[in-house]
C-alpha atoms as a PDB file:
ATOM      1  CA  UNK A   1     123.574  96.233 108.133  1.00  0.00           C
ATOM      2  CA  UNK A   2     121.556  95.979 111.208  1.00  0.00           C
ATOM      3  CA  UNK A   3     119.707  99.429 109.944  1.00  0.00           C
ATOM      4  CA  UNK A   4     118.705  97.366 106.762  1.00  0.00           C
ATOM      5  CA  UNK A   5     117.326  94.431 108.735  1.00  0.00           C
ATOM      6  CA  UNK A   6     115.450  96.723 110.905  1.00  0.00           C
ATOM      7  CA  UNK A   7     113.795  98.213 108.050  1.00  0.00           C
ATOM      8  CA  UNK A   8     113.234  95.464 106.786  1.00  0.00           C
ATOM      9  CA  UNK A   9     111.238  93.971 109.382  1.00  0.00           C
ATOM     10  CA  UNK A  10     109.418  97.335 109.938  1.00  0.00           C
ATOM     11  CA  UNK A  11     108.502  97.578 106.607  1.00  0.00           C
ATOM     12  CA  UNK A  12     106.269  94.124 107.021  1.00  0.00           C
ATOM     13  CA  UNK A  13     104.210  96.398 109.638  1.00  0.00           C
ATOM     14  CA  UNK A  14     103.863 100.241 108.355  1.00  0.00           C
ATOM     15  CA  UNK A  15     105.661 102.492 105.827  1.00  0.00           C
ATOM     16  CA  UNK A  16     104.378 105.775 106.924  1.00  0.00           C
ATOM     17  CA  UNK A  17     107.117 108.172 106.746  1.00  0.00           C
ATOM     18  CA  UNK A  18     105.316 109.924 109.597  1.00  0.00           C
ATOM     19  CA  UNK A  19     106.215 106.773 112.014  1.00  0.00           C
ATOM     20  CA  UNK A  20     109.485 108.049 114.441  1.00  0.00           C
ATOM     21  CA  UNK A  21     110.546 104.357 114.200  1.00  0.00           C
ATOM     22  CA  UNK A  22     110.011 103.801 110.449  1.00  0.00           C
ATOM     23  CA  UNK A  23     111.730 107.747 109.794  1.00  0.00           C
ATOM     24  CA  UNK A  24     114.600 106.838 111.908  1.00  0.00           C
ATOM     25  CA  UNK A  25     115.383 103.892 110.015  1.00  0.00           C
ATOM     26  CA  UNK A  26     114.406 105.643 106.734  1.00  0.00           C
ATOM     27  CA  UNK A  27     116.676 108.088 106.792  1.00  0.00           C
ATOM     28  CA  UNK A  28     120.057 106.240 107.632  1.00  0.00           C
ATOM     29  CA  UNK A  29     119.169 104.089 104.831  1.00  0.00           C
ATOM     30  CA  UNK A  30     118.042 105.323 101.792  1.00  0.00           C
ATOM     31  CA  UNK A  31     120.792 106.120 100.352  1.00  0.00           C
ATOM     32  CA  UNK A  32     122.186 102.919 100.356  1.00  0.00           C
ATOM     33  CA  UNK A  33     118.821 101.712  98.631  1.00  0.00           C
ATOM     34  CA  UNK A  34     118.900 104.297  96.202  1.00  0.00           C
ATOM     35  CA  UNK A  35     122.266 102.575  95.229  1.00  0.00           C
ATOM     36  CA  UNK A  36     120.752  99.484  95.229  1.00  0.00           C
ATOM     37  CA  UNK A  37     118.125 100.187  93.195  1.00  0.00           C
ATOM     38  CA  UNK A  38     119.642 101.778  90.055  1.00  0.00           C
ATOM     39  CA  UNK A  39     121.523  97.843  89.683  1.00  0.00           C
ATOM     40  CA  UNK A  40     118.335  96.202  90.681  1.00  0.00           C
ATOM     41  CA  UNK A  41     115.047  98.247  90.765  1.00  0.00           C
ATOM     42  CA  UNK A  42     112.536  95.204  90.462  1.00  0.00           C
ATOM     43  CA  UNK A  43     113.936  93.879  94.271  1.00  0.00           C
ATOM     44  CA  UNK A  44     112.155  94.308  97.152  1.00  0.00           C
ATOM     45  CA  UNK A  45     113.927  95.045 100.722  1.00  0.00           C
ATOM     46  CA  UNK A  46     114.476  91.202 101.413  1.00  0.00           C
ATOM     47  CA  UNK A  47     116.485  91.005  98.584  1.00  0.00           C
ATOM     48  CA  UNK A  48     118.549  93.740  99.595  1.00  0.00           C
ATOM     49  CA  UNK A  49     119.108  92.099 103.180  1.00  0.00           C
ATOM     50  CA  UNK A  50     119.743  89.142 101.707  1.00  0.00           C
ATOM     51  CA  UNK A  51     122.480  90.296  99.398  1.00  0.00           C
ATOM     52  CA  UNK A  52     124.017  92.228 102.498  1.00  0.00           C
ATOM     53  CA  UNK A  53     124.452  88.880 104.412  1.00  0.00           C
ATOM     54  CA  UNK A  54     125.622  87.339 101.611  1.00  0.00           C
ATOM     55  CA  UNK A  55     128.161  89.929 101.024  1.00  0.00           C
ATOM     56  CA  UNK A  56     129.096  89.652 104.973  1.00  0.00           C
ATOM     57  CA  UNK A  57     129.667  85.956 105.215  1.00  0.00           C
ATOM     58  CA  UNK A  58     131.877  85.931 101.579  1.00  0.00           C
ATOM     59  CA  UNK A  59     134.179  89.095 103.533  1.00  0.00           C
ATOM     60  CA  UNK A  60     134.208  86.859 106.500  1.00  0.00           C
ATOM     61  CA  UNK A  61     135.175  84.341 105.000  1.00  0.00           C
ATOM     62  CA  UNK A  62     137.771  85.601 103.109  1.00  0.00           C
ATOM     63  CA  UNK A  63     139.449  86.770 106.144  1.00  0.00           C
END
């Protein structure tokens, strides 16, 4: 999760692949928004945090 938000927030800065921060991030990721993107491939990387927090507090609070 905390790979999605970082990528998130880097993404409002640069997303050159060739950036060692932004390819770090890139990497570890993508396949979870490859996932996400066949269900919903008009959202943007906000939405995809979003839903992960959501997700996280409905677990949490289940338990």
């Amino acid at each position: 999760m905390w790979l999605v938000i970082g990528r998130a927030a880097l993404s409002f800065f640069t997303t050159d692949r060739k950036n060692f921060f932004y390819n770090m991030l890139y990497l570890p990721t993508e396949p979870a928004y490859r996932v996400y993107r066949k269900f919903l491939p008009c959202c943007h990387t906000v939405a995809l945090v979003l839903t992960l927090l959501v997700l996280r507090y409905l677990v949490v609070k289940l338990w």
